[in-house]
N, C-alpha and C. Protein backbone atom coordinates (compact mmCIF):
# COMPACT_ATOMS: atom_id res chain seq x y z
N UNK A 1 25.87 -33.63 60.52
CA UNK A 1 26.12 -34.29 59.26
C UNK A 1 27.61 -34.18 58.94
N UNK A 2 28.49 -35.53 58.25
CA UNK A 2 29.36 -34.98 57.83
C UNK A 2 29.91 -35.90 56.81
N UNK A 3 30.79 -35.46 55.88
CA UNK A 3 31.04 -36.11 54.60
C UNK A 3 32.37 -36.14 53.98
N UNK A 4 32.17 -37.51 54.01
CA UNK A 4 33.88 -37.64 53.55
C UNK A 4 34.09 -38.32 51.87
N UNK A 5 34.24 -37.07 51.25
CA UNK A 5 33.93 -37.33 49.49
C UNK A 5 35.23 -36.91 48.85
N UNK A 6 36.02 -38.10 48.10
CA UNK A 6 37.17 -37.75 47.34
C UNK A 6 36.42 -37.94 45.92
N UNK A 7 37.37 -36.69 45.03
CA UNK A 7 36.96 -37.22 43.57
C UNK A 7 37.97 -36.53 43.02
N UNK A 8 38.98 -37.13 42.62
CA UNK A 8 40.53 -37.23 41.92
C UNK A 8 40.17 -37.52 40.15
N UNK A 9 41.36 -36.67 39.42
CA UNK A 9 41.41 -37.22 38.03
C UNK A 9 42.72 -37.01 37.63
N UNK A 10 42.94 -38.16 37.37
CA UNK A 10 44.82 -37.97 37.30
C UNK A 10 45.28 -39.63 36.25
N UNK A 11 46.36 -39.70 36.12
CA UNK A 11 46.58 -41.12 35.43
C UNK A 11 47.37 -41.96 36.39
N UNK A 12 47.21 -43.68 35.79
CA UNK A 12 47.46 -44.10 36.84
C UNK A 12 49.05 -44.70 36.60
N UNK A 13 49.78 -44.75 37.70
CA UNK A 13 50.94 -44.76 37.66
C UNK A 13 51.34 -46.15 37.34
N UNK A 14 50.72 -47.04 37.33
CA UNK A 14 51.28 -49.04 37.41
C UNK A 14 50.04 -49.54 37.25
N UNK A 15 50.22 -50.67 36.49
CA UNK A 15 49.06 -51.47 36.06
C UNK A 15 48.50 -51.93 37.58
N UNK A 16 47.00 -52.06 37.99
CA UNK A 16 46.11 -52.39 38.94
C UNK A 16 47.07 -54.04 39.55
N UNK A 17 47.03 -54.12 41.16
CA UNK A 17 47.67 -54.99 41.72
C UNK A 17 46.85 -55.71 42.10
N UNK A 18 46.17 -57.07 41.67
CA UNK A 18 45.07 -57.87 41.96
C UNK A 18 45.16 -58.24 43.33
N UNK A 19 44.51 -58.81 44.20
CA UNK A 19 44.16 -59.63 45.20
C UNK A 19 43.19 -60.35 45.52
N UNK A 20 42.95 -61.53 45.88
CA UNK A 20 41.40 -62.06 46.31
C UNK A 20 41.36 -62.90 47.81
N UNK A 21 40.41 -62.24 47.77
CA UNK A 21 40.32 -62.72 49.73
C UNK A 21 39.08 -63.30 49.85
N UNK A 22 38.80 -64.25 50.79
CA UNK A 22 37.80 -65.10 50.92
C UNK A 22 37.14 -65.44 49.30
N UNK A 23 37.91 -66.31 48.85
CA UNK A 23 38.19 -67.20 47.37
C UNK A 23 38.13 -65.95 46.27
N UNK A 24 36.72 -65.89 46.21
CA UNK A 24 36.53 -64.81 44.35
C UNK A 24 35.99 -63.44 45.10
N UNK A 25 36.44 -62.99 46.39
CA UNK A 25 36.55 -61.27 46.50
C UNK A 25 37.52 -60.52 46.09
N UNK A 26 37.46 -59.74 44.99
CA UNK A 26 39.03 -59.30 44.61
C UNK A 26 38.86 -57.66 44.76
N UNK A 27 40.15 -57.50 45.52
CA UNK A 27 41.02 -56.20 45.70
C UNK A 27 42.26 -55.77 45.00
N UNK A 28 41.79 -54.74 44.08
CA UNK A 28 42.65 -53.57 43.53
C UNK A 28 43.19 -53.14 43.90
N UNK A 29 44.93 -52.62 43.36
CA UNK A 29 45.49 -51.40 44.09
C UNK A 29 46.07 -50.85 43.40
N UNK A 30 46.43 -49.56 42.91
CA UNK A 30 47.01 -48.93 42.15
C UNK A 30 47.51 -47.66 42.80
N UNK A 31 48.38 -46.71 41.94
CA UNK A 31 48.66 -45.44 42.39
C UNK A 31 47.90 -44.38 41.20
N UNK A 32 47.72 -43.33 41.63
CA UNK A 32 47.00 -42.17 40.98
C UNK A 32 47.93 -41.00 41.06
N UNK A 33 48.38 -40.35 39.80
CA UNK A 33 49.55 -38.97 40.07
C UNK A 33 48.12 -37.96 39.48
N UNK A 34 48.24 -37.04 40.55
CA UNK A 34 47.38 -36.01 40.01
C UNK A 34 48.48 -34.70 40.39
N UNK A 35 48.24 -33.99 39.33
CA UNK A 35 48.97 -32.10 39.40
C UNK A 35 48.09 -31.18 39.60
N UNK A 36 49.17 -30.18 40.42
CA UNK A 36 48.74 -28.82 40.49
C UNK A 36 49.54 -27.54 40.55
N UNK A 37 49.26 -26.72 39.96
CA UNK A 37 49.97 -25.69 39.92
C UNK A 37 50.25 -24.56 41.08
N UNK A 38 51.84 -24.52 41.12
CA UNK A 38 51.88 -23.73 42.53
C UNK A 38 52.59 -21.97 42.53
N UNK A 39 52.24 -20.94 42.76
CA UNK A 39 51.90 -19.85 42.21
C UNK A 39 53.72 -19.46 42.55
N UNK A 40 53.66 -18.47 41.99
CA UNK A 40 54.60 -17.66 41.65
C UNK A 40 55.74 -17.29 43.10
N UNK A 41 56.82 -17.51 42.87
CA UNK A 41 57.74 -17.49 43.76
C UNK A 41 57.57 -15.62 44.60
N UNK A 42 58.36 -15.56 45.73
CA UNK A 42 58.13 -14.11 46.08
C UNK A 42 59.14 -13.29 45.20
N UNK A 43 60.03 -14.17 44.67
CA UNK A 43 61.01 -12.98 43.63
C UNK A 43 60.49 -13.21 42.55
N UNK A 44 59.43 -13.84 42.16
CA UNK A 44 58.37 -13.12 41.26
C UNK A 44 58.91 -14.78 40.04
N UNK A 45 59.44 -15.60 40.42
CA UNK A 45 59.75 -16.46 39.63
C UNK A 45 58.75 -17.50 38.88
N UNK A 46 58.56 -18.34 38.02
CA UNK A 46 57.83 -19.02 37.20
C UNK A 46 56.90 -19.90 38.08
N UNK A 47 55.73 -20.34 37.58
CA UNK A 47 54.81 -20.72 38.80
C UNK A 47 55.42 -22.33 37.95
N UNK A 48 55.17 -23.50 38.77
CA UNK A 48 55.70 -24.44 38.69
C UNK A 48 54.23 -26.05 38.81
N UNK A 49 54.36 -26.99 38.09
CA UNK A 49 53.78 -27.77 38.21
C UNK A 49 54.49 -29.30 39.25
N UNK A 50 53.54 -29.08 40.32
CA UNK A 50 53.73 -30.27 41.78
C UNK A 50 53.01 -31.48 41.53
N UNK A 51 53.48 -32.62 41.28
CA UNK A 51 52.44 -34.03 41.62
C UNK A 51 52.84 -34.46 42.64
N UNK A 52 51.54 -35.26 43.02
CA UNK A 52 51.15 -35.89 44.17
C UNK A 52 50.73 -37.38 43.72
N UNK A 53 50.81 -38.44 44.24
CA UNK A 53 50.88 -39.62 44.35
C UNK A 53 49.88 -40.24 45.28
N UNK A 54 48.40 -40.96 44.98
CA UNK A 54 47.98 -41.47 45.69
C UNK A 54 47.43 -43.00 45.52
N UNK A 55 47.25 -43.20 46.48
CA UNK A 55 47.45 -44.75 46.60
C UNK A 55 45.78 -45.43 46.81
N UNK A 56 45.10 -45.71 45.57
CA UNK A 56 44.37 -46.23 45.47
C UNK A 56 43.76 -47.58 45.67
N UNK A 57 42.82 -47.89 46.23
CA UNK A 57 42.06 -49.38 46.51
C UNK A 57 40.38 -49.65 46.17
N UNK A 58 40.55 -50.56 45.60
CA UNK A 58 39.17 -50.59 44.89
C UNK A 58 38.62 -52.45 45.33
N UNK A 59 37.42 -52.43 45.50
CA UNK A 59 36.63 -53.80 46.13
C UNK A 59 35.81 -54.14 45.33
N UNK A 60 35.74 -55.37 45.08
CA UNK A 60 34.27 -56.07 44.08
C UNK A 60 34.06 -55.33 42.76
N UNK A 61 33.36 -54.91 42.48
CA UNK A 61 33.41 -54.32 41.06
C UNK A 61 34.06 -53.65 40.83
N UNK A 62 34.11 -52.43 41.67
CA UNK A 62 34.95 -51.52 41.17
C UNK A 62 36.78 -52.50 40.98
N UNK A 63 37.16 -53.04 41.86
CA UNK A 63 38.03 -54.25 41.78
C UNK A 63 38.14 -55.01 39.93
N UNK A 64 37.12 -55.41 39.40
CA UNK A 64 36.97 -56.31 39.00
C UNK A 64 36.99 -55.40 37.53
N UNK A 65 36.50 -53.89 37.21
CA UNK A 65 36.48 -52.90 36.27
C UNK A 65 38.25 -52.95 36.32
N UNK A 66 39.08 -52.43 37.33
CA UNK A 66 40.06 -52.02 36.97
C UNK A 66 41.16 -53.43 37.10
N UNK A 67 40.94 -54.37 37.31
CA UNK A 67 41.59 -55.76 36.76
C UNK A 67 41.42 -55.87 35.49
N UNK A 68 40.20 -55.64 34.67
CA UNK A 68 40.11 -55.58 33.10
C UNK A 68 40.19 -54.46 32.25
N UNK A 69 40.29 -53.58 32.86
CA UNK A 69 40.16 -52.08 32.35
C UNK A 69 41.31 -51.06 32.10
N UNK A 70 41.73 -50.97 33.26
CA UNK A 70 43.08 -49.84 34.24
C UNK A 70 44.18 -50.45 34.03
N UNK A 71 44.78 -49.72 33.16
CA UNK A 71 46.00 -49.90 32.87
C UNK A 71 47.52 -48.00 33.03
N UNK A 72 48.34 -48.67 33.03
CA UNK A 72 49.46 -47.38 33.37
C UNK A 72 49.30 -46.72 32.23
N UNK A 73 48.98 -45.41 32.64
CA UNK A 73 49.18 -44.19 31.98
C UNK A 73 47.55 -44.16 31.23
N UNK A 74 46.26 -44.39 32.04
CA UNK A 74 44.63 -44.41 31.92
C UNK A 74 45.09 -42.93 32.31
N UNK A 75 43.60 -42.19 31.77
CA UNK A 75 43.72 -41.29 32.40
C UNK A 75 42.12 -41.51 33.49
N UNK A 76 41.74 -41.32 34.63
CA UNK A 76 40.68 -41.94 35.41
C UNK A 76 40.17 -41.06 36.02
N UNK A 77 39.35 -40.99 36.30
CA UNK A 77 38.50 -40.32 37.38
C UNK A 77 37.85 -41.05 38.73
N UNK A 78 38.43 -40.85 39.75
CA UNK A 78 37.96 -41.66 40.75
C UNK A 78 37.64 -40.72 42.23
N UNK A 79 36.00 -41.76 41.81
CA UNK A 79 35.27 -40.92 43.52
C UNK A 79 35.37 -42.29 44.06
N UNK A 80 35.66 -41.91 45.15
CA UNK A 80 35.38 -42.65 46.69
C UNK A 80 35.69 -41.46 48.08
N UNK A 81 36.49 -42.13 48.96
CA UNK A 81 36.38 -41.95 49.97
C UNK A 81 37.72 -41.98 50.94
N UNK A 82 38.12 -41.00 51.78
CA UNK A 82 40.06 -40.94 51.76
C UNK A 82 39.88 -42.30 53.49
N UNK A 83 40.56 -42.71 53.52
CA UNK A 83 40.36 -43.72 54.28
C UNK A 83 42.35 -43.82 55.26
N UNK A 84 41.92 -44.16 56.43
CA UNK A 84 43.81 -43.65 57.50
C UNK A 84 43.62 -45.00 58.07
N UNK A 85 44.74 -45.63 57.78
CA UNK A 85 44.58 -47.07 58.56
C UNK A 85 45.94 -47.36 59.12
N UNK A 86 46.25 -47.94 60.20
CA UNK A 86 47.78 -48.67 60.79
C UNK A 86 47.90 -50.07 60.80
N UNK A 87 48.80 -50.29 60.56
CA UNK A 87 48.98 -52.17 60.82
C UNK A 87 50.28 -52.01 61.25
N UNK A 88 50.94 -52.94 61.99
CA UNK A 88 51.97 -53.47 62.04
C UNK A 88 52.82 -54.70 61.35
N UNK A 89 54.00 -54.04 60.69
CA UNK A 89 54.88 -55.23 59.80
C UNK A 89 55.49 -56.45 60.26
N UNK A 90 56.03 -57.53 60.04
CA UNK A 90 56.52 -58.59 60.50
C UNK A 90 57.77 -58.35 61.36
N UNK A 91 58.34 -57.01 61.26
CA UNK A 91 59.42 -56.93 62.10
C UNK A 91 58.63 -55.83 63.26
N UNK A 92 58.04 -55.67 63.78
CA UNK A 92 57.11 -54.81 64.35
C UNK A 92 56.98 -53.86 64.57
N UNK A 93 57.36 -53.12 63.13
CA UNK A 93 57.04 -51.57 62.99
C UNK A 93 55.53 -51.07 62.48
N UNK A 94 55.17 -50.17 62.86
CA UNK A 94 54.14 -49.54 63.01
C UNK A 94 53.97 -48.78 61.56
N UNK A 95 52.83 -48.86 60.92
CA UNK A 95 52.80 -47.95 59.73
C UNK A 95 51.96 -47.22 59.74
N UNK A 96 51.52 -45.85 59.19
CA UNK A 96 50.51 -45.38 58.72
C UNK A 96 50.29 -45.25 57.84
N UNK A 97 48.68 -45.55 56.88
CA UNK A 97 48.45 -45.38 55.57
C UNK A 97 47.62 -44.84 55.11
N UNK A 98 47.26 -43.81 54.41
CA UNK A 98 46.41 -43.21 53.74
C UNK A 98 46.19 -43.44 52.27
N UNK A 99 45.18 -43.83 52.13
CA UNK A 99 44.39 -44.38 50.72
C UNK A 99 43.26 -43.30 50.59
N UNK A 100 42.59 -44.14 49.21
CA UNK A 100 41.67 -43.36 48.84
C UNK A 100 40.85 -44.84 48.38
N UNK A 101 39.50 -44.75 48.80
CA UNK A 101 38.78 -45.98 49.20
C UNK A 101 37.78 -45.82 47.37
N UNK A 102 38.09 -46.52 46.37
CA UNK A 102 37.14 -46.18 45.08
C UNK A 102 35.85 -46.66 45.36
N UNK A 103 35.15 -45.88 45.24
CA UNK A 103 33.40 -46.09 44.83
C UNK A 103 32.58 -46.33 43.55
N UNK A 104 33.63 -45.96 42.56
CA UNK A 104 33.42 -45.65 41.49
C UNK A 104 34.64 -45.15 40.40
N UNK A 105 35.07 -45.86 39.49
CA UNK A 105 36.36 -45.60 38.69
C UNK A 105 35.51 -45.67 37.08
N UNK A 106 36.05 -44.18 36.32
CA UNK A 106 35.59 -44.01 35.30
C UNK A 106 36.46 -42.95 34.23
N UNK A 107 36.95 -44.05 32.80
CA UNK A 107 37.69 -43.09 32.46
C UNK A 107 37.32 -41.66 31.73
N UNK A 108 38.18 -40.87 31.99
CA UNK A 108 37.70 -39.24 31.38
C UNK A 108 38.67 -39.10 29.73
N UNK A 109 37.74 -38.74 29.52
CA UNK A 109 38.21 -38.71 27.33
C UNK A 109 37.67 -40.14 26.85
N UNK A 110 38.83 -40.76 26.11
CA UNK A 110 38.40 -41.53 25.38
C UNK A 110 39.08 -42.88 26.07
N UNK A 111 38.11 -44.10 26.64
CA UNK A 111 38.53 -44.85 27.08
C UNK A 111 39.60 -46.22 26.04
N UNK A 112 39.80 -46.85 26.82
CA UNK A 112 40.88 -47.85 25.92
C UNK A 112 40.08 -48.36 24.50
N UNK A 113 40.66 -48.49 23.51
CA UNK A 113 39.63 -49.01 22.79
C UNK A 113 38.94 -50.36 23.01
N UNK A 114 39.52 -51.50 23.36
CA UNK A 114 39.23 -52.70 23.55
C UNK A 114 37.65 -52.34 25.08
N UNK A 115 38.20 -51.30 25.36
CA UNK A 115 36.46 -51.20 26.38
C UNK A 115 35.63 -50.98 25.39
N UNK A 116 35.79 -49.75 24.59
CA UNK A 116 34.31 -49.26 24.01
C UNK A 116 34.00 -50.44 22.98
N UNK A 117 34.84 -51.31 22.66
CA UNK A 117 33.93 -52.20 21.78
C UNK A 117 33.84 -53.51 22.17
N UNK A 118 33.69 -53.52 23.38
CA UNK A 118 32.98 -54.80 24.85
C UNK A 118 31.56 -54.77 25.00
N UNK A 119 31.27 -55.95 24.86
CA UNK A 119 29.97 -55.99 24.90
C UNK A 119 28.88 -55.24 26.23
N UNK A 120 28.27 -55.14 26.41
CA UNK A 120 27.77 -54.59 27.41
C UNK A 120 26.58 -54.83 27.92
């Protein structure tokens, strides 16, 4: 058995980057800054707060929530799935990319107001 489960809560850095592929499939992309605290130096100095930057993608609904929803500086909670992919660019360099594949995007506290009073 084995399991590949991300679940991040952090805010998001830039409003959601639409896309649609094969006519009305639309793809999300955003960035996610999540912190953590990193302990105390060996000369005994102040423990310090590190962010990290990740690069989120979301498909079909989950897509279609954060096109109307997700905006910069949400604070979110997102499970999916960490996902390593390569392509090559138009000048033919080689990239590597690591994402985080959403399954599910949901905000933590109090969501935007214009959500909670959307019909449902």
């Amino acid at each position: 058995m084995s399991i590949n489960k991300v679940i991040l809560v952090g805010y998001v850095g830039k409003d959601p980057e639409i896309r649609y592929l094969k006519e009305r499939f639309s793809v999300a992309n955003f960035s996610l800054a999540t912190t953590h605290t990193v302990g105390k130096t060996a000369t005994g100095g102040a423990r310090e707060e590190q962010t990290e930057w990740h690069r989120i993608v979301a498909f079909g609904e989950q897509a279609a929530f954060a096109e109307q929803w997700v905006r910069k500086g949400s604070l979110l909670a997102v499970e999916g799935r960490i996902s390593y992919r390569n392509y090559t660019d138009k000048q033919g360099t080689m990239h590597s990319i690591t994402e985080i594949v959403a399954e599910r995007l949901h905000f933590v506290g109090n969501p935007p107001r214009e959500y909670s009073q959307a019909p449902k």
